[in-house]
N, C-alpha and C. Protein backbone atom coordinates (compact mmCIF):
# COMPACT_ATOMS: atom_id res chain seq x y z
N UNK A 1 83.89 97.54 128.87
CA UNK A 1 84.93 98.07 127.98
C UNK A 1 84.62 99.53 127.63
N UNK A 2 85.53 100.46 127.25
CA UNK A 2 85.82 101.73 127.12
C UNK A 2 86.24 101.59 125.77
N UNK A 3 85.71 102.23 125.03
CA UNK A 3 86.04 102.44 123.26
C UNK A 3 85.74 103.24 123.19
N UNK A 4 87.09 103.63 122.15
CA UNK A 4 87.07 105.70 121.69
C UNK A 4 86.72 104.93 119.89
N UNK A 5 86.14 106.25 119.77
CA UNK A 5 85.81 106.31 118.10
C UNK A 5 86.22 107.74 117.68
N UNK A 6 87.55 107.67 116.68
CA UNK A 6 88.49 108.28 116.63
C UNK A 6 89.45 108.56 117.58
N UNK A 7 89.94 107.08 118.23
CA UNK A 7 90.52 107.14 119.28
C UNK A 7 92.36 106.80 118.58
N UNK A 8 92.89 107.73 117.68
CA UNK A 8 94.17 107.55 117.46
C UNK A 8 95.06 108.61 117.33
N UNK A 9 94.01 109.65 118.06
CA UNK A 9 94.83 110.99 117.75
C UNK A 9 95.75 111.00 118.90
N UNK A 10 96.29 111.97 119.37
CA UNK A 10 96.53 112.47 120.40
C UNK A 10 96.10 112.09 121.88
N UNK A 11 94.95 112.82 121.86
CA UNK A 11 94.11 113.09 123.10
C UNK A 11 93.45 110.94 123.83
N UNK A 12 93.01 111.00 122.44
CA UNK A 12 92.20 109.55 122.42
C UNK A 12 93.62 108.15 122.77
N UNK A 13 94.58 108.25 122.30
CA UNK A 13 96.01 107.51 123.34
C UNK A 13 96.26 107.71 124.26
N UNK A 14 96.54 109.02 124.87
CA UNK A 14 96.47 109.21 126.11
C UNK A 14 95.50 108.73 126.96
N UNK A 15 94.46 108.83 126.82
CA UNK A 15 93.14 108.59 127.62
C UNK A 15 93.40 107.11 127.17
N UNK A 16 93.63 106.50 126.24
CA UNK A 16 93.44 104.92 126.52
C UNK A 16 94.16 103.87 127.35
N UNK A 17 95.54 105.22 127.25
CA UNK A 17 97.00 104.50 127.84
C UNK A 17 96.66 104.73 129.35
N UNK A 18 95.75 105.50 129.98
CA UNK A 18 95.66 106.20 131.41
C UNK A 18 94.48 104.76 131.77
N UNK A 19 93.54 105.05 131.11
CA UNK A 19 92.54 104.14 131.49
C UNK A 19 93.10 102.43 131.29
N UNK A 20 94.23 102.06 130.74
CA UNK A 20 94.37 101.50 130.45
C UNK A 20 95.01 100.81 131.71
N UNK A 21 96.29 101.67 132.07
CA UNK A 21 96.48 101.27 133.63
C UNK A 21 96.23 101.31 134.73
N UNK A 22 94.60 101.75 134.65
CA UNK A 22 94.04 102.19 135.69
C UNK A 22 93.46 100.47 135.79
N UNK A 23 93.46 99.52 134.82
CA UNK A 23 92.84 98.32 134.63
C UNK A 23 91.78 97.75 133.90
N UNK A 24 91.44 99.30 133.20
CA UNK A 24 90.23 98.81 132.52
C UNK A 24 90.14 98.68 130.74
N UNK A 25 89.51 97.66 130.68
CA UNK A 25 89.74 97.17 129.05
C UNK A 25 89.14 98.20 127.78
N UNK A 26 90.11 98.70 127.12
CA UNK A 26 90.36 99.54 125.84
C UNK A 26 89.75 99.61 124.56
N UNK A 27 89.23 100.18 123.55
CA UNK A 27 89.35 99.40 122.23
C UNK A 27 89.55 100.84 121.48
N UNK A 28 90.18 101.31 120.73
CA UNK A 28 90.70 102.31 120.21
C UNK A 28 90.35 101.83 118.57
N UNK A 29 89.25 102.54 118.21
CA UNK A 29 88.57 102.82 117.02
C UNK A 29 89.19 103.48 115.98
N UNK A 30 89.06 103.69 114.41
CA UNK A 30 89.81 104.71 113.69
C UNK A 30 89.06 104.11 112.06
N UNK A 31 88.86 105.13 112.06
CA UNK A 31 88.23 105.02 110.27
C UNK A 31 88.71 103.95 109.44
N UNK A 32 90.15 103.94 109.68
CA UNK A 32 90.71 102.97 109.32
C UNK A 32 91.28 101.75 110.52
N UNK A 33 90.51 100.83 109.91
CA UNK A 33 90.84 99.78 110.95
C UNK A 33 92.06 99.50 111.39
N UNK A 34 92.82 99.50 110.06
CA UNK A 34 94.54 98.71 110.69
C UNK A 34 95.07 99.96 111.35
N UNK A 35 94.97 101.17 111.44
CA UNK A 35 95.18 102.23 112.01
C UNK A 35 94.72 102.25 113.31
N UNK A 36 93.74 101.31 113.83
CA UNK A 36 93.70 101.31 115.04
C UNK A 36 94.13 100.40 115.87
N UNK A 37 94.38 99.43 114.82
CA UNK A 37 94.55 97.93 114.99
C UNK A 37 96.26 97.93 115.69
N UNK A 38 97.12 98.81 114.84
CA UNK A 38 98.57 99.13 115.05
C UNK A 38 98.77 100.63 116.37
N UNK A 39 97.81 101.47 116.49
CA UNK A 39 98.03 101.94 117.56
C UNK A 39 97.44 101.44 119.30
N UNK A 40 96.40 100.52 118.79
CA UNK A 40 96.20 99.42 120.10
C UNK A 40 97.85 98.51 120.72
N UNK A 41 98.33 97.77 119.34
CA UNK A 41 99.33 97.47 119.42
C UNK A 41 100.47 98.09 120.06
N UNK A 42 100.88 99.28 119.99
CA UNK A 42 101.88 100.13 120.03
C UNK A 42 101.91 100.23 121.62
N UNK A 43 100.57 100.64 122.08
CA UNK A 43 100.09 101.27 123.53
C UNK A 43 100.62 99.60 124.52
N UNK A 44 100.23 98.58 123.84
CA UNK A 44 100.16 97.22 124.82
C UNK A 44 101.53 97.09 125.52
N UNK A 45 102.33 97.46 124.00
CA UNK A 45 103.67 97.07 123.83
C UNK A 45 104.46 98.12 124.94
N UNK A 46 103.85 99.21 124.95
CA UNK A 46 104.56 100.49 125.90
C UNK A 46 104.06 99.88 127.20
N UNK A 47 102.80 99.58 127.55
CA UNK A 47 102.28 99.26 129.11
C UNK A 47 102.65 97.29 129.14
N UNK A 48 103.23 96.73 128.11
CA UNK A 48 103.61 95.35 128.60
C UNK A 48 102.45 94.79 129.33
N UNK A 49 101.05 95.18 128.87
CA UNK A 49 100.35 94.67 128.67
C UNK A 49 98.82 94.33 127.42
N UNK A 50 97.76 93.70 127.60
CA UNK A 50 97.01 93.12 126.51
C UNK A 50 95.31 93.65 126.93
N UNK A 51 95.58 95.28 127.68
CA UNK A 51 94.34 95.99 127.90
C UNK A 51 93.11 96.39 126.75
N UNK A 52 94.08 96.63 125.81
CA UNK A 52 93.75 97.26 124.46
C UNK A 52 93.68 96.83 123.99
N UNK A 53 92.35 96.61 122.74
CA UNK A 53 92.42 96.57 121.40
C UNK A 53 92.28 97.67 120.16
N UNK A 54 92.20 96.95 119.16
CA UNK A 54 91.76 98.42 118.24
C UNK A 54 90.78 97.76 116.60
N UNK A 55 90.57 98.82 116.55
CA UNK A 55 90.03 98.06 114.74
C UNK A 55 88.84 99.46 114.68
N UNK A 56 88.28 99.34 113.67
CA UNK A 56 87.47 100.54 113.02
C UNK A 56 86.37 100.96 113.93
N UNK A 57 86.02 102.06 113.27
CA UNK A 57 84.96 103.05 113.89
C UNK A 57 83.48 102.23 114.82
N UNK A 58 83.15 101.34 113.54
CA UNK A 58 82.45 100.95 113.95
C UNK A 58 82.07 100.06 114.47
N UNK A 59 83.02 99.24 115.10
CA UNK A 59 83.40 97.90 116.27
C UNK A 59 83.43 98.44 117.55
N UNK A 60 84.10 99.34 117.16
CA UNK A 60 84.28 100.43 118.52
C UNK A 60 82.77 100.87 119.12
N UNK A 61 81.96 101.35 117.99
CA UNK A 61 80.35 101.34 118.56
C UNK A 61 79.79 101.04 119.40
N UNK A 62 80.15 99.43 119.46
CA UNK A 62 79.48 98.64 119.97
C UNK A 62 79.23 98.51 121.74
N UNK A 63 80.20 98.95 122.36
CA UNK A 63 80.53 98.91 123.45
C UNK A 63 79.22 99.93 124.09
N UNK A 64 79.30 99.76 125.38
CA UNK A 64 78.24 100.62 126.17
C UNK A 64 78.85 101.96 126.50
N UNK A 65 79.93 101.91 127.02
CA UNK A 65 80.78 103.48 127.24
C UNK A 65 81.65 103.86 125.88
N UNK A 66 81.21 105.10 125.45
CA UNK A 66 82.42 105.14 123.70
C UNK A 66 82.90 107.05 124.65
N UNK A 67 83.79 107.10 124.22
CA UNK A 67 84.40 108.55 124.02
C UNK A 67 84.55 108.88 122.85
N UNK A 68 83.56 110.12 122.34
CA UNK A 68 84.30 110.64 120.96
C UNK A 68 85.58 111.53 121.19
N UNK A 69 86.30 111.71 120.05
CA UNK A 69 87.63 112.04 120.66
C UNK A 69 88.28 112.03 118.89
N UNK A 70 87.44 112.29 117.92
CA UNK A 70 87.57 113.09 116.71
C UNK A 70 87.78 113.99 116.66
N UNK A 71 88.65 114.76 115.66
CA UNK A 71 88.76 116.21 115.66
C UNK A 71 87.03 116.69 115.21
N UNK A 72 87.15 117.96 115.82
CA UNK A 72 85.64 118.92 115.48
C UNK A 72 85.18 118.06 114.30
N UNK A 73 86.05 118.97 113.15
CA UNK A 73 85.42 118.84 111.67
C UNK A 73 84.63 117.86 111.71
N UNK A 74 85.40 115.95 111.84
CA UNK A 74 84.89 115.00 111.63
C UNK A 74 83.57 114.76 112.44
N UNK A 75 83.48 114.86 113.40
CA UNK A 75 82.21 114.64 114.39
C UNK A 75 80.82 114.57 113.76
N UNK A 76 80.16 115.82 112.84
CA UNK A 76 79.31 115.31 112.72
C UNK A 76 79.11 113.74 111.58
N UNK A 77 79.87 114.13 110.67
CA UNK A 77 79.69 113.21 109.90
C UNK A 77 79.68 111.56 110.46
N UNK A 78 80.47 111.60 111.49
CA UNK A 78 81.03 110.02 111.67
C UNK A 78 79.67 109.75 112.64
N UNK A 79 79.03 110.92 113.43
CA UNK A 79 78.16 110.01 114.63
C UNK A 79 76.97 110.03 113.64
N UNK A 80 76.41 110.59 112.72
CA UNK A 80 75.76 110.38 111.83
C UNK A 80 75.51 108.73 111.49
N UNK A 81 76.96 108.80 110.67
CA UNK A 81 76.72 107.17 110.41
C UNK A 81 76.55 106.30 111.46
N UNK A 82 77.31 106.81 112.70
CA UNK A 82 77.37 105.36 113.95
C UNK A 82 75.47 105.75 114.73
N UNK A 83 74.94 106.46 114.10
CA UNK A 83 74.01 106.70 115.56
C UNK A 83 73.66 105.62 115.74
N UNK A 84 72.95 104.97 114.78
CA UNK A 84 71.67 103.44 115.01
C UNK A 84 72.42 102.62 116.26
N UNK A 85 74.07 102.45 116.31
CA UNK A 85 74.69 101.92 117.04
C UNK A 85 74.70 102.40 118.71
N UNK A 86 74.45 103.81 118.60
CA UNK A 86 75.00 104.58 120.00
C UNK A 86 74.22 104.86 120.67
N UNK A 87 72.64 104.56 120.23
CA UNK A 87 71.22 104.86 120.97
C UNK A 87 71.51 104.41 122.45
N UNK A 88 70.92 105.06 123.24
CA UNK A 88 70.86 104.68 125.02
C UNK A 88 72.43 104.52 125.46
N UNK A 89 73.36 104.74 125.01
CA UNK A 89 74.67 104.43 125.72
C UNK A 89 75.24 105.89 126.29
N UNK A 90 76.03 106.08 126.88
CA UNK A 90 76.76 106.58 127.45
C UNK A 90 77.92 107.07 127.00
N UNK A 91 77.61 108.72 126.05
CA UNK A 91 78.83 109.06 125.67
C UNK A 91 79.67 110.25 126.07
N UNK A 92 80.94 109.78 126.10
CA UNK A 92 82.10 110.78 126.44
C UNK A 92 82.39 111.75 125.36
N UNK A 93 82.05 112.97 125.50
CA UNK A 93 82.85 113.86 124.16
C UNK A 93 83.88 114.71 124.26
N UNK A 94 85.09 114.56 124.30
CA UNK A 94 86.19 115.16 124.87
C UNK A 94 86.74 116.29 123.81
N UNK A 95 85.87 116.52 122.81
CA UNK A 95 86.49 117.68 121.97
C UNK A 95 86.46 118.71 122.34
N UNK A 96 87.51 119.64 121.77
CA UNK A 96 87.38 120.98 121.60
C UNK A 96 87.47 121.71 120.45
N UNK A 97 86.56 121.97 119.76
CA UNK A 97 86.63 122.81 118.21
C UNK A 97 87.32 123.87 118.18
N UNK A 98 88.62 124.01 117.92
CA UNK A 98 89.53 124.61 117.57
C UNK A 98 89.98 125.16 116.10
N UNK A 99 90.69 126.28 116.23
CA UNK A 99 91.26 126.32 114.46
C UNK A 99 93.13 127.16 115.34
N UNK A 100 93.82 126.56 114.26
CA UNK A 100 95.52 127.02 114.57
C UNK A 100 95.93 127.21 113.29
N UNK A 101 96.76 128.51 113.54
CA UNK A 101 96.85 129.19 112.89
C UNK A 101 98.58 130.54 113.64
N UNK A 102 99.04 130.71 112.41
CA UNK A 102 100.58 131.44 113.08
C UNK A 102 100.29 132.53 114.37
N UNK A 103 98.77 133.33 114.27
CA UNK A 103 98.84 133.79 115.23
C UNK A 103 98.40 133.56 116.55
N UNK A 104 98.14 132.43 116.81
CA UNK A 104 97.63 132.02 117.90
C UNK A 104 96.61 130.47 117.78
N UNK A 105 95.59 130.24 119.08
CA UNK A 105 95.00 129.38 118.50
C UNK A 105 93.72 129.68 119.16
N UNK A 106 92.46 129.59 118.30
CA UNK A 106 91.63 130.09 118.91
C UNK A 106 89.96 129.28 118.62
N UNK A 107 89.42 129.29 119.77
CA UNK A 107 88.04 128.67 120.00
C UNK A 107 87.00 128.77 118.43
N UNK A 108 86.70 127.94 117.74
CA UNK A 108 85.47 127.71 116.98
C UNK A 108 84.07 128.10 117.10
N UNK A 109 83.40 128.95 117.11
CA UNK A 109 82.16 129.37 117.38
C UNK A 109 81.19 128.33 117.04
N UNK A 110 80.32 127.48 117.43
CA UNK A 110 79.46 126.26 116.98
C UNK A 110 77.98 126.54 117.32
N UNK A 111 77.42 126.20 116.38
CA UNK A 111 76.03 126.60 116.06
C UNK A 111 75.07 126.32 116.70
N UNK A 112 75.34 125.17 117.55
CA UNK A 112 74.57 124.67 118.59
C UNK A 112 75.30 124.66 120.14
N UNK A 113 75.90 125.74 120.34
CA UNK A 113 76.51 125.95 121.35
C UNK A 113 78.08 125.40 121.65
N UNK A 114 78.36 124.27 121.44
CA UNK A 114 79.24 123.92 122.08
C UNK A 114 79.42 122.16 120.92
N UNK A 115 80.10 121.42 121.20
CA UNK A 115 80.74 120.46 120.17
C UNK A 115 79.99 119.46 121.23
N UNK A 116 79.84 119.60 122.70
CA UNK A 116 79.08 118.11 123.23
C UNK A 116 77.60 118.65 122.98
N UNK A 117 77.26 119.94 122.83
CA UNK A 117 75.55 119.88 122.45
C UNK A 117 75.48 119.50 121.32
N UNK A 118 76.33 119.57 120.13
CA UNK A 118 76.28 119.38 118.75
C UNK A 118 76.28 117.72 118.84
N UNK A 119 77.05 116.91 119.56
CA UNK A 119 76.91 115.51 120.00
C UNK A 119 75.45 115.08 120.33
N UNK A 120 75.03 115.79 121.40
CA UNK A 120 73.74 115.61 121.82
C UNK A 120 72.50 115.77 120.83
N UNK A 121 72.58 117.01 119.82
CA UNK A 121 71.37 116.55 119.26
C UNK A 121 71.68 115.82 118.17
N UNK A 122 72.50 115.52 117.60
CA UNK A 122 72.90 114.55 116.87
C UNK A 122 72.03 112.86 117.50
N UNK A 123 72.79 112.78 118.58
CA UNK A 123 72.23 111.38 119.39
C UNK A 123 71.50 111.44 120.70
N UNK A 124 70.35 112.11 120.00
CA UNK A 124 69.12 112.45 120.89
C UNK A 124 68.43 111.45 121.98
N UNK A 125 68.97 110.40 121.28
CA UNK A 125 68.30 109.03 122.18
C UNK A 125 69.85 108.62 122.91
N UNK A 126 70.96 109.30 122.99
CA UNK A 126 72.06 109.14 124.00
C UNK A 126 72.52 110.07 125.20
N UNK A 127 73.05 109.25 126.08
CA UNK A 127 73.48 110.15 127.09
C UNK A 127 74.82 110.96 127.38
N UNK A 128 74.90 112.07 126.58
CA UNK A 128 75.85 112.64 125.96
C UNK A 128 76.35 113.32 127.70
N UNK A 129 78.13 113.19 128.06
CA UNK A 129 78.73 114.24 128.84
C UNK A 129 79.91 114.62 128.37
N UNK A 130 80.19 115.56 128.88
CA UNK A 130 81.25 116.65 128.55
C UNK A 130 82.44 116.51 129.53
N UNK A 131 83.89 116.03 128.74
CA UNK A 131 84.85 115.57 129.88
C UNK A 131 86.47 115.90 129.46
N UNK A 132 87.01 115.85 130.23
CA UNK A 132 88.64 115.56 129.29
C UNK A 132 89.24 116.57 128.22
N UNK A 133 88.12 117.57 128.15
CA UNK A 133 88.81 118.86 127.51
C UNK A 133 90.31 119.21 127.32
N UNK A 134 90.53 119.51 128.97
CA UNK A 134 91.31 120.46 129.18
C UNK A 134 92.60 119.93 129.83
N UNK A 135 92.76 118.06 130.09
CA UNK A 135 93.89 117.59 130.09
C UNK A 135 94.82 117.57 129.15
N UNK A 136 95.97 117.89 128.99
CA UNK A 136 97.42 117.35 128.53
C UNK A 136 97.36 115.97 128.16
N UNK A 137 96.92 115.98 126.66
CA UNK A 137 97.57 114.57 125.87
C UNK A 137 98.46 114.58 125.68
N UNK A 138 100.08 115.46 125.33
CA UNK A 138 101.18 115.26 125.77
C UNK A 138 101.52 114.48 127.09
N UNK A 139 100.89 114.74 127.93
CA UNK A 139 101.46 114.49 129.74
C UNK A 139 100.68 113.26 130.11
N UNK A 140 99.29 112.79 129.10
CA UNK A 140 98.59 111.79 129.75
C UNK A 140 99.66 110.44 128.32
N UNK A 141 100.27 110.61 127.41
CA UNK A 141 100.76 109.63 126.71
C UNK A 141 102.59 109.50 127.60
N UNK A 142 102.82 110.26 128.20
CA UNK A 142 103.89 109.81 129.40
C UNK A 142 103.70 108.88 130.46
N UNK A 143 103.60 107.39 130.51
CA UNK A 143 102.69 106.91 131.49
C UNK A 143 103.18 106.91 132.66
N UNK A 144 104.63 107.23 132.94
CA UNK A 144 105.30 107.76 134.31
C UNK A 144 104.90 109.29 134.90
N UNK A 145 104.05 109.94 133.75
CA UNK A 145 104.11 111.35 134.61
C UNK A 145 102.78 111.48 135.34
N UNK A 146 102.96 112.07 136.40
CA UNK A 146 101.87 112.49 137.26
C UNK A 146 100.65 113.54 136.69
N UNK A 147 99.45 113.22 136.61
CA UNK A 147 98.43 114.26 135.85
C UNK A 147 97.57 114.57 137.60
N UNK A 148 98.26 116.19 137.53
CA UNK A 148 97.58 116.67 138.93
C UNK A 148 96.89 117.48 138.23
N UNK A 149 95.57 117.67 137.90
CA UNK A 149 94.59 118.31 137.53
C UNK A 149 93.01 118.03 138.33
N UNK A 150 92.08 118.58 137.70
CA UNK A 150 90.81 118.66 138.16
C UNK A 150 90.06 118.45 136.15
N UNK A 151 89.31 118.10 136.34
CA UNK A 151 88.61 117.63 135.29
C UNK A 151 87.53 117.48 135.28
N UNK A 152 86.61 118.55 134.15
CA UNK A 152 85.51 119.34 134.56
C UNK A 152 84.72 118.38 133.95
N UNK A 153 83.70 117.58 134.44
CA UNK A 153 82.86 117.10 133.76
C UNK A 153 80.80 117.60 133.69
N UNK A 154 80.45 117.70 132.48
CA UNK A 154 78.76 118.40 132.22
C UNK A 154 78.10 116.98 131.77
N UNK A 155 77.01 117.43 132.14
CA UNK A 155 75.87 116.11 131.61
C UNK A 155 74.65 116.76 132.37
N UNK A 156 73.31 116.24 131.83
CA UNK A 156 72.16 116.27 132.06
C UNK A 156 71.62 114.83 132.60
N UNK A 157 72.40 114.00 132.37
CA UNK A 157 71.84 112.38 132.94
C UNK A 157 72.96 112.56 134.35
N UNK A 158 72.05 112.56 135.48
CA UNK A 158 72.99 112.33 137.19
C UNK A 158 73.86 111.16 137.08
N UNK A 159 73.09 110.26 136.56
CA UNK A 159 73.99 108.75 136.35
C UNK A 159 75.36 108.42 135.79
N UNK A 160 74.83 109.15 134.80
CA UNK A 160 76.22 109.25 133.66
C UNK A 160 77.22 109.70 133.69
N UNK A 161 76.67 111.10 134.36
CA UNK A 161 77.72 112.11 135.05
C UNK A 161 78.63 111.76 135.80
N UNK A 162 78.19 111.24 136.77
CA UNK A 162 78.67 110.05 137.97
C UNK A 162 79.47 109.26 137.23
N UNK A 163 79.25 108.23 136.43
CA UNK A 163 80.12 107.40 135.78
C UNK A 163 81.16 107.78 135.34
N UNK A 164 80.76 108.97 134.40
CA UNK A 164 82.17 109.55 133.96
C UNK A 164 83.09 110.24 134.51
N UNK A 165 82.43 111.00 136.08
CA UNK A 165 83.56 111.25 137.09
C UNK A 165 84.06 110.36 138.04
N UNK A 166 83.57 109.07 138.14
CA UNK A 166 84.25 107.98 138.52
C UNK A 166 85.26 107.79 137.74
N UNK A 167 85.30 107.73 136.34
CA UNK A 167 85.89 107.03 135.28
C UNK A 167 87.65 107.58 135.75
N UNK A 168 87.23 109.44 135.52
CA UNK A 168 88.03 110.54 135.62
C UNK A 168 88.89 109.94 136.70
N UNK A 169 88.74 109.39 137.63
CA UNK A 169 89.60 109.63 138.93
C UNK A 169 90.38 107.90 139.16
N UNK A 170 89.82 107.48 138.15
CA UNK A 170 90.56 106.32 137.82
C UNK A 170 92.09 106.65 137.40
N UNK A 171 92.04 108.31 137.04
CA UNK A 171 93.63 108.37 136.69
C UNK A 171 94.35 109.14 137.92
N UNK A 172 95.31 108.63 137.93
CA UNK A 172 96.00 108.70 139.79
C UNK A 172 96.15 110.10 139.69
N UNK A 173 95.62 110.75 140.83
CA UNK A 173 95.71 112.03 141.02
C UNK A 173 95.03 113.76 140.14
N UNK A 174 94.33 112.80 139.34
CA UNK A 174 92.98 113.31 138.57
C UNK A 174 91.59 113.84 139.92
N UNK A 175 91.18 115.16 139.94
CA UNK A 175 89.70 115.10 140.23
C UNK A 175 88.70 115.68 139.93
N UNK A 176 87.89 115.07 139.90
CA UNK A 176 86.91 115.09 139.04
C UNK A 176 85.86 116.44 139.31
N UNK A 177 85.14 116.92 138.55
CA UNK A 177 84.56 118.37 138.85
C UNK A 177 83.28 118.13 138.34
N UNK A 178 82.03 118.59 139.44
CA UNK A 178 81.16 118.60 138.22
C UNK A 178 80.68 119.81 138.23
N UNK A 179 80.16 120.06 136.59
CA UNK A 179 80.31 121.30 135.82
C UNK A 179 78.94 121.46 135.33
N UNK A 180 78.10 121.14 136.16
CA UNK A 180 76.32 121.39 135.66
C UNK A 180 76.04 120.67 134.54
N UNK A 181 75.31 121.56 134.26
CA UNK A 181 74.53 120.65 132.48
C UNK A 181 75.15 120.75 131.55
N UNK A 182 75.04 120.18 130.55
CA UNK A 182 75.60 119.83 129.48
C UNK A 182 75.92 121.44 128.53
N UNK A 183 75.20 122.33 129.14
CA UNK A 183 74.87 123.77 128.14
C UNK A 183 76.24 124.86 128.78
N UNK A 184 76.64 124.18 129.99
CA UNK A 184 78.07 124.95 130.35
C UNK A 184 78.99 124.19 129.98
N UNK A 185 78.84 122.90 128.90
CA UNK A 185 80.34 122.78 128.01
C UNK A 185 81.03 123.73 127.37
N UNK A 186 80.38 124.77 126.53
CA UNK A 186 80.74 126.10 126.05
C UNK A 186 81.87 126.31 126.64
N UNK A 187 81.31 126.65 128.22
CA UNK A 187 82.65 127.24 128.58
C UNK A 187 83.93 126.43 129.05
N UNK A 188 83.65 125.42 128.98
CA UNK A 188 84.70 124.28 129.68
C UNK A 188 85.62 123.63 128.10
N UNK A 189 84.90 123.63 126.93
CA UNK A 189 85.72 123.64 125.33
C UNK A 189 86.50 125.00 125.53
N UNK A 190 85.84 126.24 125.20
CA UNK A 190 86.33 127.12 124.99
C UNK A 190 87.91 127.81 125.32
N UNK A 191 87.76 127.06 127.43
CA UNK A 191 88.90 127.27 128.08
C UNK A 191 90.36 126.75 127.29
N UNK A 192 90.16 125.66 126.38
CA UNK A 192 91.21 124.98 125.74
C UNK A 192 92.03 125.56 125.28
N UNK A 193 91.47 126.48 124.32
CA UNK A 193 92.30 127.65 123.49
C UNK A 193 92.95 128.33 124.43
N UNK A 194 92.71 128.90 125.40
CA UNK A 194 93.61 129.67 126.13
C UNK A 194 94.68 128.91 126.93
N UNK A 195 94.58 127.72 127.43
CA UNK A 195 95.31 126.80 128.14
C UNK A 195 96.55 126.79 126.96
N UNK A 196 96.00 126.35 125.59
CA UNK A 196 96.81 125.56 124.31
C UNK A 196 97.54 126.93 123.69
N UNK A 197 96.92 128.44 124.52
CA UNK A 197 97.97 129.62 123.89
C UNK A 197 98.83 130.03 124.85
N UNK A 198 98.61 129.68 126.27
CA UNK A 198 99.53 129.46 126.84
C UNK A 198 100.87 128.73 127.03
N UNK A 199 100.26 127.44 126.30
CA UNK A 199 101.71 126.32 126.81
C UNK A 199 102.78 126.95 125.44
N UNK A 200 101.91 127.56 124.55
CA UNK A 200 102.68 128.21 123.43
C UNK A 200 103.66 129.32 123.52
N UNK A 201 103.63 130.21 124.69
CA UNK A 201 103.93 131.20 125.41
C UNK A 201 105.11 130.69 126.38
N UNK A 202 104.72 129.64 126.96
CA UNK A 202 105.71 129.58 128.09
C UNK A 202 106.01 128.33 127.58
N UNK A 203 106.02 127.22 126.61
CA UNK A 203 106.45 125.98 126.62
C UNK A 203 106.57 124.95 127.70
N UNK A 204 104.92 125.29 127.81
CA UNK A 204 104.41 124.30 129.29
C UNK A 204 103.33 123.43 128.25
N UNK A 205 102.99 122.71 129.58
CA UNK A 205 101.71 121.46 129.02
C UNK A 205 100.66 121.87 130.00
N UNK A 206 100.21 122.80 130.02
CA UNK A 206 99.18 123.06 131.38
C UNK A 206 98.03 122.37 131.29
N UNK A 207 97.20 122.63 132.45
CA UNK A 207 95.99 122.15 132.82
C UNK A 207 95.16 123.20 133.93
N UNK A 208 94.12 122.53 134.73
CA UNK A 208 93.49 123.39 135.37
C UNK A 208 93.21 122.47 136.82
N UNK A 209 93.35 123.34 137.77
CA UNK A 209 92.59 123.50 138.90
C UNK A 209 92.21 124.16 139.47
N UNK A 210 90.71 123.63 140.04
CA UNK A 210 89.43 124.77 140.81
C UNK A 210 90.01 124.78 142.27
N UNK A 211 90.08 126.04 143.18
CA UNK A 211 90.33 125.84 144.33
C UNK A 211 89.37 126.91 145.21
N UNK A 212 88.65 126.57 146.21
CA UNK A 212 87.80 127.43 147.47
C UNK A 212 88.49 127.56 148.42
């Protein structure tokens, strides 16, 4: 099973609804339980099927693969409380620390480099990678639309890495990139802001692809 913790935003539906019809079983986490409990619901009801569940932060824990998928702010506080739970597992951190604002929207400077290193030393005894940035949660909660992108994934564990670009290509026409160590998330968050001041510009949903 695949469980997001803060999986009711945006980004964290999309990715559940994708993975979801890719076949693999869901659980969509949220501070508040019935809040996750009713957007598990919602997603089943759209895919007419019983992939998903949902209920609080910390049920969601439990699982071996979690995606964080909290806004910035919340992050440290919540893996704080979940660490005892998240030791040795395998985590996805799909944020991008952002701030928006009338004139634009622009990248968060973070003290430990980047929002998946800030993950990492947080859960020192986990295998933190860097994924899912820079897809369209607009375009991935359309479950008819096609997501032709490339999707940069960082990690320091080979294994994990692997897993999570397997995971990636579970969504039809997704491929997967790998993006070195975990210390070039920097630049793979950062890209967001410019993607997210673009679609603002032209009233697109963009994304990215690498081409040689």
């Amino acid at each position: 099973m695949i469980s997001f913790i803060g999986g009711t935003g945006p980004e964290g539906r999309g990715l559940a609804l994708r993975f979801a019809l890719a076949g693999e079983k869901v659980f969509i986490g949220s501070r508040d339980s019935a809040r996750g409990i009713e957007v598990a619901e919602k997603l089943n009801d759209l895919l007419h099927t019983n992939f998903i569940e949902g209920g609080g932060n910390e049920e969601a824990s439990h699982a071996d693969t979690i995606v964080i998928a909290t806004p910035y702010q919340a992050q440290k506080d919540i893996l704080q409380s979940l660490k005892p739970n998240l030791n040795h597992k395998t985590i996805i951190n799909v944020i991008a620390p952002l701030t928006f604002s009338k004139s634009g929207i622009k990248a968060i400077s973070v003290k430990d480099g980047s929002a998946a290193l800030e993950c990492q030393k947080i859960l020192s005894n986990s295998l933190v990678v860097s994924a899912f940035n820079n897809i369209s949660a607009h375009d991935l909660l359309k479950k008819d639309k096609k997501i032709d992108c490339d999707v940069i994934v960082c990690g320091n564990d080979p294994n994990s890495k692997k897993t999570v670009m397997n995971l990636a290509e579970k969504i039809h026409q997704v491929r997967s990139i790998d993006g070195g160590g975990l210390e070039n998330s920097k630049y793979v968050e950062d890209l967001t802001a410019l993607l997210l001041n673009i679609n603002k510009i032209y009233n697109w949903h963009s994304s990215i692809k690498i081409t040689s």
